[in-house]
N, C-alpha and C. Protein backbone atom coordinates (compact mmCIF):
# COMPACT_ATOMS: atom_id res chain seq x y z
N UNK A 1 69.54 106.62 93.15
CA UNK A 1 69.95 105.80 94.27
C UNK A 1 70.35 106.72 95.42
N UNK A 2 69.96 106.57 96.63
CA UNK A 2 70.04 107.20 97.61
C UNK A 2 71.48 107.06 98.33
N UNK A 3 72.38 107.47 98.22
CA UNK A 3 73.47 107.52 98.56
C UNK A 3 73.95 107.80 100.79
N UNK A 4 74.32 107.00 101.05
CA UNK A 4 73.99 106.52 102.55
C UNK A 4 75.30 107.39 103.21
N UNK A 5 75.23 107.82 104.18
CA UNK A 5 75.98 108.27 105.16
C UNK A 5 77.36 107.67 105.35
N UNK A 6 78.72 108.12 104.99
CA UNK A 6 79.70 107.37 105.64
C UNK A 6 80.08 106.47 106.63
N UNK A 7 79.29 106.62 107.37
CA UNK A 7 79.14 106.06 108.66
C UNK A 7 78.29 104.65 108.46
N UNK A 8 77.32 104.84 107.36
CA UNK A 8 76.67 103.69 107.16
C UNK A 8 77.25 102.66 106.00
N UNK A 9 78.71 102.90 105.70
CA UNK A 9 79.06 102.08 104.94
C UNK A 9 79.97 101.09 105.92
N UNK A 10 79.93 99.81 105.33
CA UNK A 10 81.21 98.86 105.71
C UNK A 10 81.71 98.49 104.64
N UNK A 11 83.22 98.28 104.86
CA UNK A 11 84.23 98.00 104.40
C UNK A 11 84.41 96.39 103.80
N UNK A 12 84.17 96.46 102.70
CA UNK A 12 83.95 94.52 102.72
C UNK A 12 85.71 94.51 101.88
N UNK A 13 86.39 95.69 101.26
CA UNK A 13 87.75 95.05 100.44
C UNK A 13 88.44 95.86 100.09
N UNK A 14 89.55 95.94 99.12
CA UNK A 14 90.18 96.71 99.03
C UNK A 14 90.28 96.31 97.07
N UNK A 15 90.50 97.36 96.13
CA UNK A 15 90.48 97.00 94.92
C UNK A 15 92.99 97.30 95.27
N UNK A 16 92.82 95.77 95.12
CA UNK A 16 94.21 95.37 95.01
C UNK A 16 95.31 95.72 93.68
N UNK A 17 94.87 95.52 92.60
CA UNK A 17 95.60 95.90 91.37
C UNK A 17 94.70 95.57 90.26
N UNK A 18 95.93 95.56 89.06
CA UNK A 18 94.70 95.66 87.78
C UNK A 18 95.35 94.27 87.45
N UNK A 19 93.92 93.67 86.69
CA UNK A 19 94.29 92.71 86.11
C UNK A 19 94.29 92.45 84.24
N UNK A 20 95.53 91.87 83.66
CA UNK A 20 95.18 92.06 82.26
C UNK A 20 94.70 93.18 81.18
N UNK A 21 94.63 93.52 80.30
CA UNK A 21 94.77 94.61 79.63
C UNK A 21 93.48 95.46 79.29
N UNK A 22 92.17 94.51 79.59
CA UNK A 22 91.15 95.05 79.35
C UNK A 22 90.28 95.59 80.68
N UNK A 23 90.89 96.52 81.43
CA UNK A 23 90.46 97.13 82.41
C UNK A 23 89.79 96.29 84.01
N UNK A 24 89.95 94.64 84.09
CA UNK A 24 89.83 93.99 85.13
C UNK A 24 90.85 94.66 85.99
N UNK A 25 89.61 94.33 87.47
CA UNK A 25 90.65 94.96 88.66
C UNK A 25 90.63 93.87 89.72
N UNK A 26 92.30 93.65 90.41
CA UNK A 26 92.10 92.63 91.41
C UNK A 26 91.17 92.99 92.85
N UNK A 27 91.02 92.17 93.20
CA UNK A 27 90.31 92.42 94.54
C UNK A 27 90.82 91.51 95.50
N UNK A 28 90.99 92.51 96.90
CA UNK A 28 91.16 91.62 97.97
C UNK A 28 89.84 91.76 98.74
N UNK A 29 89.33 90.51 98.92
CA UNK A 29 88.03 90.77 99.63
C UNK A 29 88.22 90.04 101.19
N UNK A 30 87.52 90.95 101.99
CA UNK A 30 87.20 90.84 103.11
C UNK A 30 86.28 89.69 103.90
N UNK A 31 85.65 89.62 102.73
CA UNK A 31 84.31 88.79 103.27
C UNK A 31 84.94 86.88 103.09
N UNK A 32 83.93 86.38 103.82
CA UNK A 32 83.82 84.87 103.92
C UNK A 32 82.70 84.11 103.45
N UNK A 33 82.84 83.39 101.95
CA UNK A 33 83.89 83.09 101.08
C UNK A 33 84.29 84.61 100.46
N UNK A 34 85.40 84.77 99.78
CA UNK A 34 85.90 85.46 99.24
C UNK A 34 84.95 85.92 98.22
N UNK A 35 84.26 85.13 97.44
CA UNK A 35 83.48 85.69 96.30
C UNK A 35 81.90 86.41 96.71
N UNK A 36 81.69 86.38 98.53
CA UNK A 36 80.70 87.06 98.99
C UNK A 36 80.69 88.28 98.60
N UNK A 37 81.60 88.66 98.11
CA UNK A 37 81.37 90.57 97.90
C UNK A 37 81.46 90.67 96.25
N UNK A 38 80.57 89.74 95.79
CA UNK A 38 80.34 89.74 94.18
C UNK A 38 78.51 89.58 94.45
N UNK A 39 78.37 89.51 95.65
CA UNK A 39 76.90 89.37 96.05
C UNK A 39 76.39 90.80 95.69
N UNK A 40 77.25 91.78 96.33
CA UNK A 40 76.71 93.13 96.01
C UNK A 40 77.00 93.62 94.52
N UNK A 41 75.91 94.11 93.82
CA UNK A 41 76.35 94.81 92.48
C UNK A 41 76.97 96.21 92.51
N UNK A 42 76.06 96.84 93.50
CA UNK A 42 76.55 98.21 93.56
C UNK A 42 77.69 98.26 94.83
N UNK A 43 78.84 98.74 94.51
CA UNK A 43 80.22 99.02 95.29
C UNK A 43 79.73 100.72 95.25
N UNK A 44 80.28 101.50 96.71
CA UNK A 44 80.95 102.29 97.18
C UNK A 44 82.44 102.38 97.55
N UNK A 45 82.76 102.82 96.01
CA UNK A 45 84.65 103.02 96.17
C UNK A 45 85.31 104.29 96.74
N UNK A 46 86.25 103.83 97.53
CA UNK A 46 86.32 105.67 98.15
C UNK A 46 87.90 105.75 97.31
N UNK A 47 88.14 106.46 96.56
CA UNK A 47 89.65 106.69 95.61
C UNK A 47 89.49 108.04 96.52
N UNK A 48 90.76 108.30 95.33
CA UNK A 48 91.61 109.90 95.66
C UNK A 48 90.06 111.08 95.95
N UNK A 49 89.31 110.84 94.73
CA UNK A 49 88.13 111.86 94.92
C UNK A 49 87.27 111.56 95.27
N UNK A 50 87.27 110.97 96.54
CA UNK A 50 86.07 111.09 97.27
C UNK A 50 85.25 109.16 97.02
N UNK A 51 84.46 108.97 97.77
CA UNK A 51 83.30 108.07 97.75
C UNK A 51 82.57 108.28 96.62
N UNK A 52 82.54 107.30 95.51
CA UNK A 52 81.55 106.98 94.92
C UNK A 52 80.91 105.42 94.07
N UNK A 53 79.45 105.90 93.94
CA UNK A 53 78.76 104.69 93.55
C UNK A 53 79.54 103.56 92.11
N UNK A 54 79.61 102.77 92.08
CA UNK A 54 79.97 102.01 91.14
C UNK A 54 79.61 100.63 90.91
N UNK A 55 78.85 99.97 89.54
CA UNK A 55 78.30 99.28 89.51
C UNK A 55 79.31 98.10 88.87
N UNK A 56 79.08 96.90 89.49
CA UNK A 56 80.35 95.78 88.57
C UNK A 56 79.22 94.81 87.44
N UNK A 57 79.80 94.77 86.61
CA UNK A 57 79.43 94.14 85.37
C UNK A 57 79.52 92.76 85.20
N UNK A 58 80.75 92.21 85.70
CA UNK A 58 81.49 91.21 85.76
C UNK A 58 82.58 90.87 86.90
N UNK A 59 82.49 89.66 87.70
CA UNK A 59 83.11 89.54 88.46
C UNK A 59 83.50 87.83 88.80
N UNK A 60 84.77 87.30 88.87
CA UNK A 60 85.05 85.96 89.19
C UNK A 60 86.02 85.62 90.42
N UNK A 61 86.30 84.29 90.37
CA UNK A 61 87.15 83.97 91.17
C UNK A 61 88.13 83.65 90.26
N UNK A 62 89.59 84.63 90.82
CA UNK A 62 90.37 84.19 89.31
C UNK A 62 91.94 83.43 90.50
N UNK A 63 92.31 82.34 90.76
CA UNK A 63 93.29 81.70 91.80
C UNK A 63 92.99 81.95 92.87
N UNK A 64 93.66 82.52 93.70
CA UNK A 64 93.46 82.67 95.00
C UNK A 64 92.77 84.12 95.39
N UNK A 65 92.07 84.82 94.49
CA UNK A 65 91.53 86.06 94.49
C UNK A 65 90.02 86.64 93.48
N UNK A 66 89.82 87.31 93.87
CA UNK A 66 88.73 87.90 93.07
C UNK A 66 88.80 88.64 92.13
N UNK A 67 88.41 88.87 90.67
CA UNK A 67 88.78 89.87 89.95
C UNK A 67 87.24 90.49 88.98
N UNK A 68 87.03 91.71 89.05
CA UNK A 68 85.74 92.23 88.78
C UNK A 68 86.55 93.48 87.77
N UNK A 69 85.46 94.02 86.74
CA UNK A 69 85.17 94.65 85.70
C UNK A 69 84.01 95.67 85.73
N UNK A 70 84.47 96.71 86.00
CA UNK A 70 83.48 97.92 85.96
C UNK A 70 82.97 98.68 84.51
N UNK A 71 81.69 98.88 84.28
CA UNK A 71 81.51 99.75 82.99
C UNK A 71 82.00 100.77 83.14
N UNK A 72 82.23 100.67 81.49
CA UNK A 72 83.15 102.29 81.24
C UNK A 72 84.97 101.80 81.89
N UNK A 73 85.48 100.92 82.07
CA UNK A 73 86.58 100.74 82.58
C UNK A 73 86.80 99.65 81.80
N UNK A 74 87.65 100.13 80.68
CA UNK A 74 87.91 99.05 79.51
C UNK A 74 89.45 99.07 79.00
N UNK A 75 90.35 99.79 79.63
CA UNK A 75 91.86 99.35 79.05
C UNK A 75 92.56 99.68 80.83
N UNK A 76 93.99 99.34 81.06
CA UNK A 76 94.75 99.64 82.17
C UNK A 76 94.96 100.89 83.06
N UNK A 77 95.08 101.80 82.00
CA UNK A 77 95.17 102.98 82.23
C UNK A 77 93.87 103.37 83.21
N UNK A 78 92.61 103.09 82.36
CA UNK A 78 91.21 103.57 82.84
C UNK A 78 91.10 102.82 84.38
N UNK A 79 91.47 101.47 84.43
CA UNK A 79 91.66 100.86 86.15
C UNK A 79 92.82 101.26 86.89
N UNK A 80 93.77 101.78 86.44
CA UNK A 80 94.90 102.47 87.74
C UNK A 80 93.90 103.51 88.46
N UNK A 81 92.81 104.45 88.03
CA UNK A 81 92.34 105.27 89.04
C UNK A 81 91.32 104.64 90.49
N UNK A 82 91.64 103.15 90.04
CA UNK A 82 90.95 102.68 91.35
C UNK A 82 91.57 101.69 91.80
N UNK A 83 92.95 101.81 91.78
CA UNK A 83 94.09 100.99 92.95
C UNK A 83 93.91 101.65 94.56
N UNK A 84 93.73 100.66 95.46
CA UNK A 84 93.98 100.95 96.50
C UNK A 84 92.50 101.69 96.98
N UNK A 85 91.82 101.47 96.13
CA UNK A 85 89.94 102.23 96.50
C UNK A 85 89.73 100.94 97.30
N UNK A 86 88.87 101.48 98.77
CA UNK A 86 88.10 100.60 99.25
C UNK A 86 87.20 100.43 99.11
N UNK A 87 86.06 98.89 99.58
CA UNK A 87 85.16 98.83 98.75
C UNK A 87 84.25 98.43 99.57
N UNK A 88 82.89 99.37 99.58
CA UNK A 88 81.93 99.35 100.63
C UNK A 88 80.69 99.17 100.48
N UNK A 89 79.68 98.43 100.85
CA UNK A 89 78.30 98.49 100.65
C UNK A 89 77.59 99.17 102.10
N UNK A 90 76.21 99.31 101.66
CA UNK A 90 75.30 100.18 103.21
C UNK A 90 75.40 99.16 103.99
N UNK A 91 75.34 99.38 105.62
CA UNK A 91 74.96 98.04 106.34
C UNK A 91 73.99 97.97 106.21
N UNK A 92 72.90 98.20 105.39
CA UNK A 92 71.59 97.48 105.74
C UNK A 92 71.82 96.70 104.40
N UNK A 93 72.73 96.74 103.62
CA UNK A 93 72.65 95.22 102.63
C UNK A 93 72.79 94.25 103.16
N UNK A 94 73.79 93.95 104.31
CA UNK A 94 73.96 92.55 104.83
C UNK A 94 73.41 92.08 105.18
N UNK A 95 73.66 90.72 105.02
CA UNK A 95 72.27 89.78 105.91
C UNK A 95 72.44 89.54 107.13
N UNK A 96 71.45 89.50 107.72
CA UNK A 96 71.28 89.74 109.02
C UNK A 96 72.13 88.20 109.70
N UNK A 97 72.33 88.31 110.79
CA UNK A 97 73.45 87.47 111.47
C UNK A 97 72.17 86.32 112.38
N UNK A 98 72.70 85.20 112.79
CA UNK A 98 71.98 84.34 113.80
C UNK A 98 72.97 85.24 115.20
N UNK A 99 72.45 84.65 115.93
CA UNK A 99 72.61 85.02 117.43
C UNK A 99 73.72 84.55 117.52
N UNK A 100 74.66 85.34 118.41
CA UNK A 100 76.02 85.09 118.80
C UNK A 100 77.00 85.27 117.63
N UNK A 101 76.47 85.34 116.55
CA UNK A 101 77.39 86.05 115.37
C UNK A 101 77.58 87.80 115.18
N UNK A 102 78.46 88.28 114.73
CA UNK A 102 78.69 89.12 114.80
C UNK A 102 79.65 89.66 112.94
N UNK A 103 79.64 90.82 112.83
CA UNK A 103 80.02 91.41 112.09
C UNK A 103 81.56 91.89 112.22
N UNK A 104 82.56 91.98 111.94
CA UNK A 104 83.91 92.50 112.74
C UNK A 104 83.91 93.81 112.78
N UNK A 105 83.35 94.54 112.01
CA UNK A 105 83.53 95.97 112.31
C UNK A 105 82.52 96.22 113.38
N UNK A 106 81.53 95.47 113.97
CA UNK A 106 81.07 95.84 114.73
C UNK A 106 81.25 95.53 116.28
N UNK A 107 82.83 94.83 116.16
CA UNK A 107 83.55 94.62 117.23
C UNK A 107 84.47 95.61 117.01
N UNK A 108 84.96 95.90 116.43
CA UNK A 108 86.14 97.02 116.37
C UNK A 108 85.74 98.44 117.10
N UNK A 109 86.36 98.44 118.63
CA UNK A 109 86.04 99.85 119.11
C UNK A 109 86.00 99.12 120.34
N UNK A 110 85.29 97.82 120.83
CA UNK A 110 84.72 97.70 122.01
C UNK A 110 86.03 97.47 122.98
N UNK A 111 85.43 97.90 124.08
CA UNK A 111 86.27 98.08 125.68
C UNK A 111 86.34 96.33 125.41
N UNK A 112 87.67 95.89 126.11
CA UNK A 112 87.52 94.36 126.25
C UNK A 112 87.91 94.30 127.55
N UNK A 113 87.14 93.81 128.70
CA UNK A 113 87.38 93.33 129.59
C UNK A 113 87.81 92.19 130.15
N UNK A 114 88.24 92.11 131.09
CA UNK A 114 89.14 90.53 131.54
C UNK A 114 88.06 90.08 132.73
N UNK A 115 87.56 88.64 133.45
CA UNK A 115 87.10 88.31 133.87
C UNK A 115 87.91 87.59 135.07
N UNK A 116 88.05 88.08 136.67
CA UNK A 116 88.94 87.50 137.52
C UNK A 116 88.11 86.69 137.81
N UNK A 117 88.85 85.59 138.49
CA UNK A 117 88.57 85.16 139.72
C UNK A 117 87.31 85.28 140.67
N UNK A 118 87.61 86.42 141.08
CA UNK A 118 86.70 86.92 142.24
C UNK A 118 85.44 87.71 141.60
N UNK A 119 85.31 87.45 140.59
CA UNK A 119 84.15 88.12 139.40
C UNK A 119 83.87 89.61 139.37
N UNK A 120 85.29 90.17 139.70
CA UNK A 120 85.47 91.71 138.85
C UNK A 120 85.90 91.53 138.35
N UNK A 121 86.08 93.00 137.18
CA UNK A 121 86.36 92.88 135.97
C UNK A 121 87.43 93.88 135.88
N UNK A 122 88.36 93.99 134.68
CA UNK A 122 89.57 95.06 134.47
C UNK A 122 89.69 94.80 133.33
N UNK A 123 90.18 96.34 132.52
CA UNK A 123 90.14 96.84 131.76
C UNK A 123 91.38 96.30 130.90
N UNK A 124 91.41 95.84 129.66
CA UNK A 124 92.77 95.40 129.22
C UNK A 124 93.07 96.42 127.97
N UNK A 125 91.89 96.71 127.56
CA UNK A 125 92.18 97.65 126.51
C UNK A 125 90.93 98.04 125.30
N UNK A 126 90.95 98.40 124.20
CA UNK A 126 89.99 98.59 123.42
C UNK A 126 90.18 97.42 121.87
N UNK A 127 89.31 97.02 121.69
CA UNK A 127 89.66 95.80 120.44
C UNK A 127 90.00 96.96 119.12
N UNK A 128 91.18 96.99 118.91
CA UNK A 128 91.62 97.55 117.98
C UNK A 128 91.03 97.00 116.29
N UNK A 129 91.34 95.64 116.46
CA UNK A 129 91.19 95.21 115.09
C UNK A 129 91.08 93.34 115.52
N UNK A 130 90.53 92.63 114.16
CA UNK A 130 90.73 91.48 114.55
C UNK A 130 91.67 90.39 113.44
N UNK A 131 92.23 89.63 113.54
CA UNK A 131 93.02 89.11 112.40
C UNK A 131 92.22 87.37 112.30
N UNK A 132 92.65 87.13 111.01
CA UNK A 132 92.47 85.38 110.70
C UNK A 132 93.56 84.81 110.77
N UNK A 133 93.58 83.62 111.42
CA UNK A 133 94.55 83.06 111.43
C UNK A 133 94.86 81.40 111.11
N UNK A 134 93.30 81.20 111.12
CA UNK A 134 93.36 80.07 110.25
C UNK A 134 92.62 79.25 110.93
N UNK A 135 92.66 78.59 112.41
CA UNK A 135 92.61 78.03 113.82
C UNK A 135 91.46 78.78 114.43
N UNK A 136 91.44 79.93 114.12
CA UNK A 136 90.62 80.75 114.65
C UNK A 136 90.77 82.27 115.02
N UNK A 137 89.93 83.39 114.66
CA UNK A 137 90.52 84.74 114.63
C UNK A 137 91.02 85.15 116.33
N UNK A 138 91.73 85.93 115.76
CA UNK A 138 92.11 86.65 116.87
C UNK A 138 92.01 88.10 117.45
N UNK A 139 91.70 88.61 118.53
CA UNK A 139 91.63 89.56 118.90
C UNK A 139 92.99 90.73 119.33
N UNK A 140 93.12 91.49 118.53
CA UNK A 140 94.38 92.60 119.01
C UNK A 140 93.48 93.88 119.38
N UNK A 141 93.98 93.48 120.92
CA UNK A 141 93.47 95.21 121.81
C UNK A 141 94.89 95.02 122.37
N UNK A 142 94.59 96.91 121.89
CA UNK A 142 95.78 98.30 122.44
C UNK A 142 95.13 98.64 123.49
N UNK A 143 96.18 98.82 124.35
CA UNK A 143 95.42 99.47 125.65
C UNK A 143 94.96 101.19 125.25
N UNK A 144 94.49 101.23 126.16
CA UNK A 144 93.28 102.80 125.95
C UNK A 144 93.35 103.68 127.48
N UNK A 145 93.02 104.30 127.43
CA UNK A 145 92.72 105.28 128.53
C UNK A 145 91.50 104.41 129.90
N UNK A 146 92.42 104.09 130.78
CA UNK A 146 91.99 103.25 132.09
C UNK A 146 92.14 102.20 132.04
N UNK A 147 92.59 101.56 131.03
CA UNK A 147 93.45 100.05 130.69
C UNK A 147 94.32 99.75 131.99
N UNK A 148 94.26 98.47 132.16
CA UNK A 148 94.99 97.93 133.35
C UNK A 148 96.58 97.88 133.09
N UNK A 149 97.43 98.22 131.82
CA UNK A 149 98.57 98.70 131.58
C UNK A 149 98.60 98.92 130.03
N UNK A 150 99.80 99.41 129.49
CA UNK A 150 100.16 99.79 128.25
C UNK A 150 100.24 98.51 126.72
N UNK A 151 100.24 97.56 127.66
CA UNK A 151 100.73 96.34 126.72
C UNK A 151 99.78 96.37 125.88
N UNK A 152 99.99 95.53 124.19
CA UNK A 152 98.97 95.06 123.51
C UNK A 152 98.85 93.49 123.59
N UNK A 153 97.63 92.83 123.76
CA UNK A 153 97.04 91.69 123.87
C UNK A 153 96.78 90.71 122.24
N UNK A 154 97.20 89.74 122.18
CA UNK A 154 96.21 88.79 120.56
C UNK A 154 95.31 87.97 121.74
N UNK A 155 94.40 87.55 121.60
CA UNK A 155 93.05 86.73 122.53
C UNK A 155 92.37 86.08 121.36
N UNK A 156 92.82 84.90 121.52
CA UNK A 156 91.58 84.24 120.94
C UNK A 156 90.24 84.51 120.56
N UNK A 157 89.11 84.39 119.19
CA UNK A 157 88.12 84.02 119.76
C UNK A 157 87.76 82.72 119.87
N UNK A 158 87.61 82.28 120.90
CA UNK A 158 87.37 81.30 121.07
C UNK A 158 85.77 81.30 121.83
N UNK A 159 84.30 81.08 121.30
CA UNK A 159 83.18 81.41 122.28
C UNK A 159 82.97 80.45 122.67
N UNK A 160 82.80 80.87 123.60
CA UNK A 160 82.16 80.02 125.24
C UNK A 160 83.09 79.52 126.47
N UNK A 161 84.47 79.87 125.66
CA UNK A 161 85.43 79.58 126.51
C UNK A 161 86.54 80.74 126.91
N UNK A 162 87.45 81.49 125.78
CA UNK A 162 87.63 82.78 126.25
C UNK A 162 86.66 83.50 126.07
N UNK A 163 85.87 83.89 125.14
CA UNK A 163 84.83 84.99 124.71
C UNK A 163 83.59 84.69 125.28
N UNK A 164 83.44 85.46 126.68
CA UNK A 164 82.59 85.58 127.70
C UNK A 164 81.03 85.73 127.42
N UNK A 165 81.03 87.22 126.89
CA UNK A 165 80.20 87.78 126.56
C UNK A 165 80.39 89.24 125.35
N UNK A 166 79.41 89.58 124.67
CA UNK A 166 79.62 90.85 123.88
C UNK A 166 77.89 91.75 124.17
N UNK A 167 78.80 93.05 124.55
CA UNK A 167 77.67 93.62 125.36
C UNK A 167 77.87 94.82 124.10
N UNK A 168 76.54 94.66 122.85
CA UNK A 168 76.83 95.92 122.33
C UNK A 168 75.97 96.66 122.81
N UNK A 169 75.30 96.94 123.41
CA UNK A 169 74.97 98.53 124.33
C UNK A 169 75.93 99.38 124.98
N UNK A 170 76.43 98.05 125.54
CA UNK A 170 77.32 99.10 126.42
C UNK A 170 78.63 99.41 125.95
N UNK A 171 79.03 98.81 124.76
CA UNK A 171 80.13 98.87 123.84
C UNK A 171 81.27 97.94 124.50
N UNK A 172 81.01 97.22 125.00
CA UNK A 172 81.79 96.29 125.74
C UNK A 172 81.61 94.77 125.31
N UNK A 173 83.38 93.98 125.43
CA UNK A 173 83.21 92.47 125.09
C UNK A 173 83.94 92.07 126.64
N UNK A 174 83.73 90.96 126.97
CA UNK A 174 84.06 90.02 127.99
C UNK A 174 84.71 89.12 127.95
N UNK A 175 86.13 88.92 128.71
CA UNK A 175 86.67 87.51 128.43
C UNK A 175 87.30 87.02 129.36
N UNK A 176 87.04 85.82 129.19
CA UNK A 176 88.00 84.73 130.18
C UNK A 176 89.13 84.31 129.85
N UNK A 177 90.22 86.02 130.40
CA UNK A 177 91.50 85.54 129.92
C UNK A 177 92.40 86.26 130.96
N UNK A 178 93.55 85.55 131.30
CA UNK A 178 94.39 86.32 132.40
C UNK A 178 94.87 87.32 132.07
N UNK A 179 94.64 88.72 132.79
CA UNK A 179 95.48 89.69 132.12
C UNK A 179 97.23 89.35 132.33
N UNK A 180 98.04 88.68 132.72
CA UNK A 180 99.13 88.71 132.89
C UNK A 180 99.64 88.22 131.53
N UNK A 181 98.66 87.38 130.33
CA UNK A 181 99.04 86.88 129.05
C UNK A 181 99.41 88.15 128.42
């Protein structure tokens, strides 16, 4: 198996704790539904030593979480070495998006601009990260170097109404939001 560039992995979870005595491990997954990252067989776990390949055997929805079983990982002891491993597949596993959808890590980085009035634009900051909130995610940009001040922003997404436009060429998103919020 051809093992992919760091850069070409995303982050779909985090292996949360162990579950039960026969080497199950919890999972917090990233993805939407939760049990989307039982789609992939082969995980890229990055632990203490480094990134590596790992195949799951078994994997469910166990309450409000996911819990998967790796070969060769058969008592407690053998799953403490992958607490707190994140858990990554190549981006070219994912399936490809319809238009106007997007990936979150592939918002994470972009310049977010504010949309006046008078149809210039100013700088509010860089989209740090994005959160769920239930209603609808939200955007947290830290201001950055040429940011219109120091403050940090939450912005809706809301598309078509704050969320303007997303320009990934130019690494830039657009929004219709007052910078004074």
């Amino acid at each position: 198996m051809n093992t992919p560039a760091v850069s070409d992995l995303v982050v779909l979870g985090r292996i949360s704790g162990v579950y039960g005595i026969k080497g199950w491990l919890k999972v917090w997954s990233f993805t939407d539904p939760l049990e989307g990252i039982l789609d992939y067989p082969a995980w890229h776990l990055k632990t203490a030593r480094g990134w590596e390949v790992r195949e799951i055997d078994a994997g469910r929805r166990q309450g409000k979480g996911i819990v998967v079983h790796l070969p060769g990982c058969d008592d407690r002891d053998q799953a403490q070495q992958f607490l707190q491993a994140e858990i990554a597949v190549p981006r070219a596993a994912l399936p490809e998006l319809d238009d106007g959808e997007f990936y979150w890590n592939e918002l994470e980085g972009l310049q977010v601009r504010a949309r006046l009035a008078d149809g210039t634009t100013v700088l509010l900051g860089r989209l740090d990260h994005l959160m769920e909130t239930g209603a609808n995610d939200v955007l947290v940009v830290r201001a950055c170097e040429g940011s219109l001040d120091q403050r940090e922003r939450l912005i809706p997404w809301v598309a078509d109404e704050v969320i303007v436009a997303v320009d990934r060429a130019r690494r830039e998103l657009l929004v219709d939001w007052d910078p004074e919020f």
